[in-house]
C-alpha atoms as a PDB file:
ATOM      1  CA  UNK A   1      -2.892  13.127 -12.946  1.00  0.00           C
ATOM      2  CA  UNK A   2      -4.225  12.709  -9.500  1.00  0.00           C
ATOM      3  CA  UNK A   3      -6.588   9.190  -9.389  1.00  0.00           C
ATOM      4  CA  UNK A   4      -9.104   8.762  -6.629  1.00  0.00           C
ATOM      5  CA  UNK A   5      -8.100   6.761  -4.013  1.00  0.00           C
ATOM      6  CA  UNK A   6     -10.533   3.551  -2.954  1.00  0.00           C
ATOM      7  CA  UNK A   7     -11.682   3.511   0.578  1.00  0.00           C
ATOM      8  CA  UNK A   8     -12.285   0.514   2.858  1.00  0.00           C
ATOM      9  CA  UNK A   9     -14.613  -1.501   1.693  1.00  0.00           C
ATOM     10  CA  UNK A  10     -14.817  -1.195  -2.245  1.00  0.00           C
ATOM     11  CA  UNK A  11     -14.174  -4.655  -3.427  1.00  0.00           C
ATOM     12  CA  UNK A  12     -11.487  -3.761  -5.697  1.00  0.00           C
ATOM     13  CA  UNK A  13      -9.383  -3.845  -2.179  1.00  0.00           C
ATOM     14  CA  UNK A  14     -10.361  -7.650  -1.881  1.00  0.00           C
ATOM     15  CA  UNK A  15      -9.551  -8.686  -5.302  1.00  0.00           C
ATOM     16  CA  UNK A  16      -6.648 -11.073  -6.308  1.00  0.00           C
ATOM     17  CA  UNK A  17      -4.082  -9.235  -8.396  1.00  0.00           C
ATOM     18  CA  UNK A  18      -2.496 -10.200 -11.774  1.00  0.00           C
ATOM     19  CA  UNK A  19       0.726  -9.548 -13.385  1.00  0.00           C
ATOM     20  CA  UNK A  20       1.698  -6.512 -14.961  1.00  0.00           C
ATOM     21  CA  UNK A  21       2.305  -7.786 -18.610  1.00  0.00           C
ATOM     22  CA  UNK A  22       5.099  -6.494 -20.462  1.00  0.00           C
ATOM     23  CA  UNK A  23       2.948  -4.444 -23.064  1.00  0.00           C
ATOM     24  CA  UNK A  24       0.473  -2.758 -20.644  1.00  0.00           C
ATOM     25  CA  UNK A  25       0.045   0.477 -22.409  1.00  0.00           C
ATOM     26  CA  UNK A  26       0.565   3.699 -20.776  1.00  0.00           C
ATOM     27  CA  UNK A  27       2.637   1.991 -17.842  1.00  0.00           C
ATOM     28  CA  UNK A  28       5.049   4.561 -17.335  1.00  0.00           C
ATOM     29  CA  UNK A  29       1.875   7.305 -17.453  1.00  0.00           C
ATOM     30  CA  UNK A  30       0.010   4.745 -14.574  1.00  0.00           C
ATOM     31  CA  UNK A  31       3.035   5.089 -12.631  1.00  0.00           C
ATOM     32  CA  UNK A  32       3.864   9.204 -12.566  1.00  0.00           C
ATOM     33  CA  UNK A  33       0.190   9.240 -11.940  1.00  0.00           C
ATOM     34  CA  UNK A  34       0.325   6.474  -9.142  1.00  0.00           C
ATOM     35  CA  UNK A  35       3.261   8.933  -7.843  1.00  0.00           C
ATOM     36  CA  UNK A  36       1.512  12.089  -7.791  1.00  0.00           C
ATOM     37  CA  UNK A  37      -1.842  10.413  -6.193  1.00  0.00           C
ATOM     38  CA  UNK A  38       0.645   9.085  -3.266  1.00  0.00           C
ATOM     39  CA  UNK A  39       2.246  12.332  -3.171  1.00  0.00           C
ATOM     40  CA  UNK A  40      -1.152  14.294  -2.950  1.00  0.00           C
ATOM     41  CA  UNK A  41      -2.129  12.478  -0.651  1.00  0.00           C
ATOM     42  CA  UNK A  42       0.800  12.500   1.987  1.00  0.00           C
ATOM     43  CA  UNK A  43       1.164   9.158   1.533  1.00  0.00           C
ATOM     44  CA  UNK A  44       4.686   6.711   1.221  1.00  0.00           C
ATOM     45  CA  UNK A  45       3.676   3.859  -0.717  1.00  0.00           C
ATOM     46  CA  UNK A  46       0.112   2.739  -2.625  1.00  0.00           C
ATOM     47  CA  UNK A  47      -0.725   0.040  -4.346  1.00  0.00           C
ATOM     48  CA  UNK A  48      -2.694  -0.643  -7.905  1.00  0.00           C
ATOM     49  CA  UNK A  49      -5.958  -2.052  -6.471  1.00  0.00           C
ATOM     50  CA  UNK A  50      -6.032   2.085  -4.098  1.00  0.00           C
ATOM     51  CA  UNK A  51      -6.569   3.127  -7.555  1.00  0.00           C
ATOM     52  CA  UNK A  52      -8.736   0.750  -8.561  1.00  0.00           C
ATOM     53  CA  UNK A  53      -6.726  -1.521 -10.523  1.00  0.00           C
ATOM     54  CA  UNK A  54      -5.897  -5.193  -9.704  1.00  0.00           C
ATOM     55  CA  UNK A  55      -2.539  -5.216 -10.603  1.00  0.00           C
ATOM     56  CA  UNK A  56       0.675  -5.982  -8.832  1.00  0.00           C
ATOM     57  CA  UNK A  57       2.311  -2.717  -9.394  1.00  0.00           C
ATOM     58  CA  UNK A  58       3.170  -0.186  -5.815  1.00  0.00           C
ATOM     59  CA  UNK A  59       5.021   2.447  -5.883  1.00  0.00           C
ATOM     60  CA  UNK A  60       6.834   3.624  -2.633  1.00  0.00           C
ATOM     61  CA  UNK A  61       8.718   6.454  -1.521  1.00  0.00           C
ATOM     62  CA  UNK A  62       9.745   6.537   1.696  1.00  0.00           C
ATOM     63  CA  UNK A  63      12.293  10.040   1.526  1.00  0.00           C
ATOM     64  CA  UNK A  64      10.392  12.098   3.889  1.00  0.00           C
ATOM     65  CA  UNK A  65      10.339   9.764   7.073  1.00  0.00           C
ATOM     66  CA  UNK A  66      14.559   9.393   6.792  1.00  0.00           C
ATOM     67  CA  UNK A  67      14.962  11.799   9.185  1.00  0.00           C
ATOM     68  CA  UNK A  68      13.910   9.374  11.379  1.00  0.00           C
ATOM     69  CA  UNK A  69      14.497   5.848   9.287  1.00  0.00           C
ATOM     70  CA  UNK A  70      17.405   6.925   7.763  1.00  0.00           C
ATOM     71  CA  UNK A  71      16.731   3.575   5.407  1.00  0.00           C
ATOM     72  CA  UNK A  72      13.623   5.149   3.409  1.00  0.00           C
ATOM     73  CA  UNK A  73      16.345   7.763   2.236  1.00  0.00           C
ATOM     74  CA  UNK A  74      16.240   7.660  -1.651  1.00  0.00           C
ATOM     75  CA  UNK A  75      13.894   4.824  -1.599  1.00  0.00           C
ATOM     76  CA  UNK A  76      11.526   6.156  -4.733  1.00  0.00           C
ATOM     77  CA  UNK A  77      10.841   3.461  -6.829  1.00  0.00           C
ATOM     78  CA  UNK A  78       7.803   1.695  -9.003  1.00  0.00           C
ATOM     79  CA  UNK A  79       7.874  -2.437  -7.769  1.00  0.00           C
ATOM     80  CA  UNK A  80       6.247  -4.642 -10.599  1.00  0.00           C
ATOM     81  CA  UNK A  81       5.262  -8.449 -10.724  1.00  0.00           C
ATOM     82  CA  UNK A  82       6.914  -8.345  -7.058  1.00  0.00           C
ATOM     83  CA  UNK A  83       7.958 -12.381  -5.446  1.00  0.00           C
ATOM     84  CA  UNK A  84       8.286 -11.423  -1.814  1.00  0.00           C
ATOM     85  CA  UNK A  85      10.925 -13.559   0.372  1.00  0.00           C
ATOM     86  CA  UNK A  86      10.226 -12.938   4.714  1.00  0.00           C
ATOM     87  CA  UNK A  87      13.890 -13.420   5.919  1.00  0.00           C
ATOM     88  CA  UNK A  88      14.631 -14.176   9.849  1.00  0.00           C
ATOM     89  CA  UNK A  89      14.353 -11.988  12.575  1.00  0.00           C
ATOM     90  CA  UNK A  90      11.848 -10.796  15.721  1.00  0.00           C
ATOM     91  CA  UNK A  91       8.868  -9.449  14.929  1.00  0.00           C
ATOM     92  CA  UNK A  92       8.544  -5.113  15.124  1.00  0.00           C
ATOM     93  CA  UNK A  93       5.794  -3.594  16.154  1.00  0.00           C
ATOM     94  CA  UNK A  94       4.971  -0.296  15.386  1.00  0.00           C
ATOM     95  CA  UNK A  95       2.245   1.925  14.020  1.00  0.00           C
ATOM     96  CA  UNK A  96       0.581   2.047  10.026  1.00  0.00           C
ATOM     97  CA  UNK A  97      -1.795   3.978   8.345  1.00  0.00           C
ATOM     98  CA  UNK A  98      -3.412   3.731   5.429  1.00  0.00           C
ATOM     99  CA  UNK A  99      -4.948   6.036   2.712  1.00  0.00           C
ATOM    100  CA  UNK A 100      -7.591   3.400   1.807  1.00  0.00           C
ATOM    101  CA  UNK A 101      -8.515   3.528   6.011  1.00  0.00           C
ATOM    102  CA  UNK A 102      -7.869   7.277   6.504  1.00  0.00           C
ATOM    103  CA  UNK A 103      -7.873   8.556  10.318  1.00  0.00           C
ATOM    104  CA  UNK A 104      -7.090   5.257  11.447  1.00  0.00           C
ATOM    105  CA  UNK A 105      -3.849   3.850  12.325  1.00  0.00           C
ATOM    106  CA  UNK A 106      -2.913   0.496  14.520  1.00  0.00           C
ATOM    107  CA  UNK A 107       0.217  -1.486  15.890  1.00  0.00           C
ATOM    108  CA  UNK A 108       1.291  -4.134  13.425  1.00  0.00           C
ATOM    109  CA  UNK A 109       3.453  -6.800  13.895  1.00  0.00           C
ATOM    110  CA  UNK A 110       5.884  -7.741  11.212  1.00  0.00           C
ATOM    111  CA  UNK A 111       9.480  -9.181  10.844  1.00  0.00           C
ATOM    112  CA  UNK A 112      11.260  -6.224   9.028  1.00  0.00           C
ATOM    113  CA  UNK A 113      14.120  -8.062   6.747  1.00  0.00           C
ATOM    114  CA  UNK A 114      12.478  -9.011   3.533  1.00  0.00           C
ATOM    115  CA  UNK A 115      14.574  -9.821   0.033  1.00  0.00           C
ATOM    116  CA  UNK A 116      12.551  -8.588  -3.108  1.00  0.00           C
ATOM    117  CA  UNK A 117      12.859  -9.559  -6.775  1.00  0.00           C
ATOM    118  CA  UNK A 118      10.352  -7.217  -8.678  1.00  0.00           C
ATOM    119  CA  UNK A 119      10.649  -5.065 -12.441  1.00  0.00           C
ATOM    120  CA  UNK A 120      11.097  -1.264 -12.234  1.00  0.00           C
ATOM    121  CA  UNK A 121       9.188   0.715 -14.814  1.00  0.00           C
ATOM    122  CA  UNK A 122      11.344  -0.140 -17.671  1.00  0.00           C
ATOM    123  CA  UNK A 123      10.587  -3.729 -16.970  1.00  0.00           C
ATOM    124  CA  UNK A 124      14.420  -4.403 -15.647  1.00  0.00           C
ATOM    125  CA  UNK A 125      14.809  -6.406 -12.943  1.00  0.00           C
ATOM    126  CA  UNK A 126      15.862  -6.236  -9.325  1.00  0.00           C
ATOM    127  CA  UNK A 127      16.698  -8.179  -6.327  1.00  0.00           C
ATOM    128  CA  UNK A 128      17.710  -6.562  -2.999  1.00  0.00           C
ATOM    129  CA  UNK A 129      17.091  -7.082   0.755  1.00  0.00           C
ATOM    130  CA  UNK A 130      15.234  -4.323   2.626  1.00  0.00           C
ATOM    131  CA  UNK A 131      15.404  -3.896   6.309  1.00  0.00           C
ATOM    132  CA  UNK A 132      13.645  -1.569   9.037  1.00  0.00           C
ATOM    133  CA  UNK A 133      10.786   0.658   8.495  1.00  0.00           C
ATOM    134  CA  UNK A 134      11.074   0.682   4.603  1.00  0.00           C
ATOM    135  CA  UNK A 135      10.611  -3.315   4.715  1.00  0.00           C
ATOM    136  CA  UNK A 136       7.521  -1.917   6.779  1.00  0.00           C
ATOM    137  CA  UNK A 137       6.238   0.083   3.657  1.00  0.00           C
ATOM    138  CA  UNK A 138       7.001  -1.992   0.865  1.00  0.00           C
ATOM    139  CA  UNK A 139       5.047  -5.757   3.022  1.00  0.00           C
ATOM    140  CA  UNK A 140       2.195  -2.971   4.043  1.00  0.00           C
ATOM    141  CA  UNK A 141       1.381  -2.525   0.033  1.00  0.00           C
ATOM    142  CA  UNK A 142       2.828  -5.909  -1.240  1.00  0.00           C
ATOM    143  CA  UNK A 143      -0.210  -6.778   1.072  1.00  0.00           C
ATOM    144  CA  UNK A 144      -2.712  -4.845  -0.605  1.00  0.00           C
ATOM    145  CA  UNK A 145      -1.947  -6.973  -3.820  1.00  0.00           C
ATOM    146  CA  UNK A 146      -3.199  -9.633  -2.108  1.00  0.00           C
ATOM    147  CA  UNK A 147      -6.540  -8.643  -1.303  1.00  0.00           C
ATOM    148  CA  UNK A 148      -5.681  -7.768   2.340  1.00  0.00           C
ATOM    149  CA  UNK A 149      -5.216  -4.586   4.640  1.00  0.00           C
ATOM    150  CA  UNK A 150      -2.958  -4.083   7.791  1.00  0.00           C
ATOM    151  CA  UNK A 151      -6.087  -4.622   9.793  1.00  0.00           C
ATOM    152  CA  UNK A 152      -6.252  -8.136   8.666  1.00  0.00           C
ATOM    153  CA  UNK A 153      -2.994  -8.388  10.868  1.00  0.00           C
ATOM    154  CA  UNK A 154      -4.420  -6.634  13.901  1.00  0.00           C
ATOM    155  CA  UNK A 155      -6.173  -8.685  17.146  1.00  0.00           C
ATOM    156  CA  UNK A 156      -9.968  -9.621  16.747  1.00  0.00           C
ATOM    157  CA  UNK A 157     -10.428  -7.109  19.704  1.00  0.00           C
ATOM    158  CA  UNK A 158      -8.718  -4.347  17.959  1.00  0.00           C
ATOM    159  CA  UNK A 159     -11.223  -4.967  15.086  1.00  0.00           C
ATOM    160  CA  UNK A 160     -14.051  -4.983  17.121  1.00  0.00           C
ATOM    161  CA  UNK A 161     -12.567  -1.352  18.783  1.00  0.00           C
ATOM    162  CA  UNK A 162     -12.630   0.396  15.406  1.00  0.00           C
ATOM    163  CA  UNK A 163     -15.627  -1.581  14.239  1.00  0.00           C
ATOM    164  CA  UNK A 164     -17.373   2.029  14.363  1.00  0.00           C
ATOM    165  CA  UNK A 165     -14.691   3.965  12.178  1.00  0.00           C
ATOM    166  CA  UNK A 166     -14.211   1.418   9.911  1.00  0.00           C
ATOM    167  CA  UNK A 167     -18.413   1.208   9.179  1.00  0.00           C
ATOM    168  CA  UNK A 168     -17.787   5.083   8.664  1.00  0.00           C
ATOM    169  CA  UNK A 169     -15.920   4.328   6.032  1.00  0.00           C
ATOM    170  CA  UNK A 170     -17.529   2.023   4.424  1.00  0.00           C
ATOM    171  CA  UNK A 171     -20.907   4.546   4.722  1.00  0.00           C
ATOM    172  CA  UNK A 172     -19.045   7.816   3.507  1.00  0.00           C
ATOM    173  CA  UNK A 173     -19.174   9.500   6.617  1.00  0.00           C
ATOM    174  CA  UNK A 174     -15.369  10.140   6.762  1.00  0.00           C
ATOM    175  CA  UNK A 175     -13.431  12.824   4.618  1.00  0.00           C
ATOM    176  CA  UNK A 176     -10.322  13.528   3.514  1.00  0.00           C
ATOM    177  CA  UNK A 177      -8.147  16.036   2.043  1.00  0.00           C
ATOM    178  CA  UNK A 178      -7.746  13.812  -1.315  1.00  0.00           C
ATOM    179  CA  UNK A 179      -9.711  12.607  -4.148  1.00  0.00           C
ATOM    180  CA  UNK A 180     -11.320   9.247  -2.825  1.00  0.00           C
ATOM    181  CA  UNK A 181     -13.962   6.740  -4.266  1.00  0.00           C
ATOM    182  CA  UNK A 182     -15.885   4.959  -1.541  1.00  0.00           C
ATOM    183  CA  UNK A 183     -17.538   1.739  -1.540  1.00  0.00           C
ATOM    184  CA  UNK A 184     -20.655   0.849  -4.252  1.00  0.00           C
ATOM    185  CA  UNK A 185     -23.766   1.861  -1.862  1.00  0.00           C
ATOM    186  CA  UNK A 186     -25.569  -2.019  -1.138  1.00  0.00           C
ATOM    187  CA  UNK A 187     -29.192  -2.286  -2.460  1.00  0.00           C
END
């Protein structure tokens, strides 16, 4: 089932994340549905609290940008209860998106060699080192489940540039072609 995506500035996108525990029910149904929402939605990876849900559980699948990261070939896979390790290395900039900021996109820096120890769906574990763009994807939503966005990594004088888009968002004046849930309207 296709879930709504939250938008920039509903506080579920701010909100610490817990643990997936073991008997969550209906995880395998949260993650097909976390799949087809990111799939709907062009998207590569999203994160539990872009549904709504603070949990640490992302899904990612990076397949359609091999072509020109051949590294996000065959990279479809649920990441639970993820411990994040930065390994050496310059910092990469390049361009992200988001489908919690749609129509936006910015230059973030990040070192792109990470090792990850996370549960699939099943609940079996993993532990593997990620390089190049799909160490991009998987930091961008490991981010999310800490209550921040790739514009929290982006110059104050960036911020201040999209100040204007970003208020759109937050006041509903932005569409999109997928199901979205804005921000609570302030009283």
């Amino acid at each position: 089932m296709k879930l709504p995506v939250y938008l920039y500035g509903h506080p579920v996108l701010r909100k610490p994340t817990t643990d997936v525990p073991a008997d969550y029910p209906d995880l395998k149904q949260l993650v097909e549905d976390m799949y087809e929402t990111m799939y709907a939605s062009d998207g590569v990876g999203l994160a539990a609290p872009q549904i709504g849900r603070a949990l640490r559980l992302v899904v990612v699948d990076g397949s359609p940008l091999a072509e020109n990261f051949p590294e996000c070939a065959d990279s479809k896979m649920a990441i639970i209860n993820p411990e994040l390790e930065i390994l050496d290395g310059e910092k990469e900039t390049r361009s992200e998106g988001c489908l919690s900021l749609p129509g936006l996109s910015e230059n973030v820096g990040r070192i792109e060699h990470i090792r990850l120890k996370w549960l699939d769906e099943d609940l079996q574990p993993h532990e593997q080192e990620f390089t190049g763009f799909l160490s991009r994807i998987i930091q961008h939503e490991l981010d999310h489940l800490e209550g921040k966005l790739y514009i929290d990594r982006i110059s104050p004088i960036r911020k201040q540039l999209i100040r204007g888009k970003l208020n759109n968002i937050v006041t509903g004046k932005t569409r999109c072609e997928y199901p979205v849930r804005y921000a609570p309207k302030k009283k």
